[in-house]
N, C-alpha and C. Protein backbone atom coordinates (compact mmCIF):
# COMPACT_ATOMS: atom_id res chain seq x y z
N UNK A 1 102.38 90.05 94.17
CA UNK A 1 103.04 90.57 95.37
C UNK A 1 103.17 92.09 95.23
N UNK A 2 103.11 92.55 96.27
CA UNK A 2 102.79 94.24 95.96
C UNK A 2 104.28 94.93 96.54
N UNK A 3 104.63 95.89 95.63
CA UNK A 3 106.22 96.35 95.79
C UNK A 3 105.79 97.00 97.33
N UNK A 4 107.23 97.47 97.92
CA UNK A 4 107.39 97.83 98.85
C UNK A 4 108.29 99.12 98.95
N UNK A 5 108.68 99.39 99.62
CA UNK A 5 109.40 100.67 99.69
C UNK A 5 110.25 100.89 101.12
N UNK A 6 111.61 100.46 100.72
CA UNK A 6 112.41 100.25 101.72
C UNK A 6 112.84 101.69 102.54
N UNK A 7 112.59 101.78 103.70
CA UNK A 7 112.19 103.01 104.49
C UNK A 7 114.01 102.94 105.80
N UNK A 8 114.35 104.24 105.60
CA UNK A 8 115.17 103.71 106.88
C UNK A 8 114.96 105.60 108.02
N UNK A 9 115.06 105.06 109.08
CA UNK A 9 114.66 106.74 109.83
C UNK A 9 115.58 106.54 110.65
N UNK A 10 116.40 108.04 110.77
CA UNK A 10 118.16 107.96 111.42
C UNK A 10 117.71 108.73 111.78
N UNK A 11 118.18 109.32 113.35
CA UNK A 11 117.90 110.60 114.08
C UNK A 11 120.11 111.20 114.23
N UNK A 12 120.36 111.70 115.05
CA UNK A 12 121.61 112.09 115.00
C UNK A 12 122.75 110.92 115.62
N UNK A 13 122.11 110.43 116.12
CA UNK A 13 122.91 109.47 117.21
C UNK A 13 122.79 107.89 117.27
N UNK A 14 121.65 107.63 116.48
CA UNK A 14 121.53 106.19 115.92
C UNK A 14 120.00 106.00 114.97
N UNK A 15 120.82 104.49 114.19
CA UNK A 15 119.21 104.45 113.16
C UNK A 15 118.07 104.06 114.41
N UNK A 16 117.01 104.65 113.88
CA UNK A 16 115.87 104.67 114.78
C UNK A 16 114.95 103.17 114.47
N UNK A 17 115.00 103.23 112.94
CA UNK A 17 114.08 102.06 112.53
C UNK A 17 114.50 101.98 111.22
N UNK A 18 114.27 100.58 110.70
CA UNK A 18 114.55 100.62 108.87
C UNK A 18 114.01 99.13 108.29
N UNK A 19 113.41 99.38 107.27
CA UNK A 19 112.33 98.11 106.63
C UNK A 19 111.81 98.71 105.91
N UNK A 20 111.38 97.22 105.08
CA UNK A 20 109.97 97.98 104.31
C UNK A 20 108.39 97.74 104.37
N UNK A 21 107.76 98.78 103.96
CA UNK A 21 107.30 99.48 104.26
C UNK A 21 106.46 99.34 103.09
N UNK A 22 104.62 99.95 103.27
CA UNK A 22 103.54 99.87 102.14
C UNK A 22 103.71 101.21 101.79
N UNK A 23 103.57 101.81 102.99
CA UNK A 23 104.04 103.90 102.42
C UNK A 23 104.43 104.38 103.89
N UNK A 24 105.05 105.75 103.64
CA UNK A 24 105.12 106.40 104.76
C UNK A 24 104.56 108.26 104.89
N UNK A 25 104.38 108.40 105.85
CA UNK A 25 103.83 109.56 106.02
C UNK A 25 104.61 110.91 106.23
N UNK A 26 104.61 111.83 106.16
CA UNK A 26 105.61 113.13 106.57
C UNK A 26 104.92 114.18 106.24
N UNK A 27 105.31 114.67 107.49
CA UNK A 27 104.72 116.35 107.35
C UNK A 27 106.06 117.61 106.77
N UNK A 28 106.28 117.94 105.60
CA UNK A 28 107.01 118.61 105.28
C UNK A 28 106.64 120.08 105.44
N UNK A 29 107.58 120.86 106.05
CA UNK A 29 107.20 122.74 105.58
C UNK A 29 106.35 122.67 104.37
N UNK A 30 106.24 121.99 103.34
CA UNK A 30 104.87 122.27 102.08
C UNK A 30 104.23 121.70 102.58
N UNK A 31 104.08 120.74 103.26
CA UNK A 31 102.76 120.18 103.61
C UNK A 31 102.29 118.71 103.96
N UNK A 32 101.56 118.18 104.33
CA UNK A 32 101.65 116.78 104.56
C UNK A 32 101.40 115.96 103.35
N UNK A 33 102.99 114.47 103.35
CA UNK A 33 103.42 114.58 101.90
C UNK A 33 103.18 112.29 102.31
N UNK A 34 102.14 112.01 101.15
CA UNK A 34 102.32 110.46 101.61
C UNK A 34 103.22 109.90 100.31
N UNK A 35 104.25 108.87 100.82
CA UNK A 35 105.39 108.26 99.46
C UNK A 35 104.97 106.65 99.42
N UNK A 36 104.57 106.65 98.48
CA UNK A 36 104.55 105.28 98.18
C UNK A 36 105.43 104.74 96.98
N UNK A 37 105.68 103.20 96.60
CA UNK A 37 106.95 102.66 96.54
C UNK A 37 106.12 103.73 94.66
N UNK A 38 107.44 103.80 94.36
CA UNK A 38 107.37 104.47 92.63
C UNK A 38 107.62 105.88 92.86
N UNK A 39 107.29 106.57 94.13
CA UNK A 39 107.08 107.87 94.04
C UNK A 39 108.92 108.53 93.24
N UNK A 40 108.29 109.94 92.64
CA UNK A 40 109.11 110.59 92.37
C UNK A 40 109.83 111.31 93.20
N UNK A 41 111.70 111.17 92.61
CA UNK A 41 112.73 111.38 94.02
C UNK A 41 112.68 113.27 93.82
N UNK A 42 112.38 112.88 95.80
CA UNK A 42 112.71 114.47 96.17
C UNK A 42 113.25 114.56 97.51
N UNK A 43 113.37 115.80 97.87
CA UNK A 43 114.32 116.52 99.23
C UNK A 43 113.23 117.57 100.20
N UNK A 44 112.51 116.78 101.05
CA UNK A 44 111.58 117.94 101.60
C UNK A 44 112.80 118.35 103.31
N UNK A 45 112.20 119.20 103.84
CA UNK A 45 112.34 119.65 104.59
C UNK A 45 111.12 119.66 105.68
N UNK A 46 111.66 118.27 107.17
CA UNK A 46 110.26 118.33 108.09
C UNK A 46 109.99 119.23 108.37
N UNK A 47 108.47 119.46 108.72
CA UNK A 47 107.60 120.57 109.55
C UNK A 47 108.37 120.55 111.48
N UNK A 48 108.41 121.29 111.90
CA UNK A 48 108.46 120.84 113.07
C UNK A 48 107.18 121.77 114.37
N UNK A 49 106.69 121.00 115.05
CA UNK A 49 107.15 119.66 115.53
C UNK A 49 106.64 118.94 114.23
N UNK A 50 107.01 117.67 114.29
CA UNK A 50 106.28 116.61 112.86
C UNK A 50 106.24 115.16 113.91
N UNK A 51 105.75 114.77 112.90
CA UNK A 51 105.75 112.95 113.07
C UNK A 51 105.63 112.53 111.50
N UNK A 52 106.48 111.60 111.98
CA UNK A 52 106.53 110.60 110.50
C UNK A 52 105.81 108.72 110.68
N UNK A 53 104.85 108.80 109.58
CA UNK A 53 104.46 107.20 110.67
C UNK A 53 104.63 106.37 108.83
N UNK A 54 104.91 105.18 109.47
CA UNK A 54 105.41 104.03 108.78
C UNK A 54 104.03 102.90 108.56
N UNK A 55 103.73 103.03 107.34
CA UNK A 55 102.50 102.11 107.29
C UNK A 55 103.02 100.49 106.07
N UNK A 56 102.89 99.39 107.27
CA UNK A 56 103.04 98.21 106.77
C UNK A 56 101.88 96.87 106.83
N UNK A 57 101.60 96.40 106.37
CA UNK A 57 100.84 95.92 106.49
C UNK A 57 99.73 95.43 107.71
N UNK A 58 99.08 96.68 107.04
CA UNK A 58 97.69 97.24 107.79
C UNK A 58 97.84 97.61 109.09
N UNK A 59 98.97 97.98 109.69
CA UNK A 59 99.58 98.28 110.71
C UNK A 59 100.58 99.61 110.72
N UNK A 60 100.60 100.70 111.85
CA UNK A 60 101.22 101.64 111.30
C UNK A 60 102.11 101.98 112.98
N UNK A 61 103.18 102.69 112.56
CA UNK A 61 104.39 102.77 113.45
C UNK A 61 104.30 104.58 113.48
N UNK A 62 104.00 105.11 114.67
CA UNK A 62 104.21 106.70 114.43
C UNK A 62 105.79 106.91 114.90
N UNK A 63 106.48 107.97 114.37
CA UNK A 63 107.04 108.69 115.22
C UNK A 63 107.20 109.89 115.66
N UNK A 64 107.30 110.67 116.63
CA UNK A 64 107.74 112.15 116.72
C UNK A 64 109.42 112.97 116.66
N UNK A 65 109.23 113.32 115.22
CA UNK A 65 110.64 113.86 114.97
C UNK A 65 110.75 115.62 114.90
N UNK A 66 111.79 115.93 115.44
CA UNK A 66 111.77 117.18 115.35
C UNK A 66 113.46 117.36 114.48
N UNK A 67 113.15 118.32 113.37
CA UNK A 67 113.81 118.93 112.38
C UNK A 67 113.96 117.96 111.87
N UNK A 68 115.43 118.25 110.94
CA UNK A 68 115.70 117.42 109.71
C UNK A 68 114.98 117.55 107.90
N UNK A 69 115.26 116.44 107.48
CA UNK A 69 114.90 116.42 105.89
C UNK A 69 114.26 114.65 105.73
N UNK A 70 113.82 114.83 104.91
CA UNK A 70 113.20 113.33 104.00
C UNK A 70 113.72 113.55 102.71
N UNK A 71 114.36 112.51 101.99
CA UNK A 71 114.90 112.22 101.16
C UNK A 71 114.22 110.76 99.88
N UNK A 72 113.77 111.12 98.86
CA UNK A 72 113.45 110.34 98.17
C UNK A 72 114.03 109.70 96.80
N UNK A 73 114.40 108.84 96.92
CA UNK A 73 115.08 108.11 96.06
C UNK A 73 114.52 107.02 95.07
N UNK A 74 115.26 106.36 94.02
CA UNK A 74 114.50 105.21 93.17
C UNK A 74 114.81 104.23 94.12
N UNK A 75 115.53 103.98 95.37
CA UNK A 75 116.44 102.75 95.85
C UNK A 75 115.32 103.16 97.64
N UNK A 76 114.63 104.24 97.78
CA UNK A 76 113.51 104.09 99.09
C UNK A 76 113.41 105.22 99.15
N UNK A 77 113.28 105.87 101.08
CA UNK A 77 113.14 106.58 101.46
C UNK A 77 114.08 106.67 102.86
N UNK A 78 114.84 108.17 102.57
CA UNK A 78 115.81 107.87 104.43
C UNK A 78 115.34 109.51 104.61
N UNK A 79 115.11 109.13 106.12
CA UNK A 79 114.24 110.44 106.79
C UNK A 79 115.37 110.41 108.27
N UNK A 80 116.08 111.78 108.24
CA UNK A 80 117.07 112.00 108.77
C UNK A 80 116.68 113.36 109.61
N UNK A 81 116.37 112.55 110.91
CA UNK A 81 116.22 113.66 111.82
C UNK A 81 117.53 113.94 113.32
N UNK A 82 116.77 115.01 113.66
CA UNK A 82 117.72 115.74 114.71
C UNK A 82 117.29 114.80 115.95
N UNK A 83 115.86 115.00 116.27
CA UNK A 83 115.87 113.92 117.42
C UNK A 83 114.26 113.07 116.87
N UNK A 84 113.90 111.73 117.65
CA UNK A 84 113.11 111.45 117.29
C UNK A 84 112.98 110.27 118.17
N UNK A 85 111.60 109.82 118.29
CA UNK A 85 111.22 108.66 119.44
C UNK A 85 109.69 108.30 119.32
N UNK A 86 109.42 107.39 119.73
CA UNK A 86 108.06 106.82 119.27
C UNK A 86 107.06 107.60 119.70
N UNK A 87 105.74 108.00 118.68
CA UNK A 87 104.61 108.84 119.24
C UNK A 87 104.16 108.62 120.28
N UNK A 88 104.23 109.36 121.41
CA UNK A 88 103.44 109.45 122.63
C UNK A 88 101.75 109.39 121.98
N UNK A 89 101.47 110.01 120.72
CA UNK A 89 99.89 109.94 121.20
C UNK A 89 99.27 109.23 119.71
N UNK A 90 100.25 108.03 119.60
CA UNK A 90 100.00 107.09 117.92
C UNK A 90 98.51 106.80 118.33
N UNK A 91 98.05 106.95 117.36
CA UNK A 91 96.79 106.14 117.04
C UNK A 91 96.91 104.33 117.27
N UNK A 92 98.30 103.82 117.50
CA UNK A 92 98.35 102.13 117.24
C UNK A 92 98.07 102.11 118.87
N UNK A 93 97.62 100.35 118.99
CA UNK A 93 97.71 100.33 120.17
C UNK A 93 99.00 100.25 121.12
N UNK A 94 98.89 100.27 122.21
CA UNK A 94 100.47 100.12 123.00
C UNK A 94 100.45 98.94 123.53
């Protein structure tokens, strides 16, 4: 069974989404950053505009977040933005 990586994405005003997750994606001010479950804990700071997309089995969830931080931990990942709502232009189908 292949670990997972429990993901939760909070914008200011409510959790947006939370599960787990195979990896997730983020565009940080350094650069576009992929976390998968083991990764080493850090504190980026999103790019903005950004999107953060959620990849679960073989299926992927975009979103468009503007500001905030991503946070990496031994216990997941919580990506805490200012505002945020599903990609208008995801690659998934609608």
């Amino acid at each position: 069974m292949a670990r997972q990586l429990h993901v939760e994405l909070v914008a200011v005003e409510e959790k947006v989404w939370s599960g787990d997750a195979d990896m997730i994606v983020a565009r940080t001010t350094e650069g576009e950053l992929g976390v998968l479950p083991g990764h080493t804990p850090l504190l980026g700071q999103l790019a903005e505009p950004g999107q953060v997309r959620i990849k679960q089995s073989g299926k992927e969830i975009a979103f468009d977040v503007s500001g905030g931080f991503l946070s990496v931990t031994a216990s997941g990942v919580t990506v805490l933005a200012e505002s945020c709502a599903p990609a208008s232009s995801s690659a998934a189908a609608h």
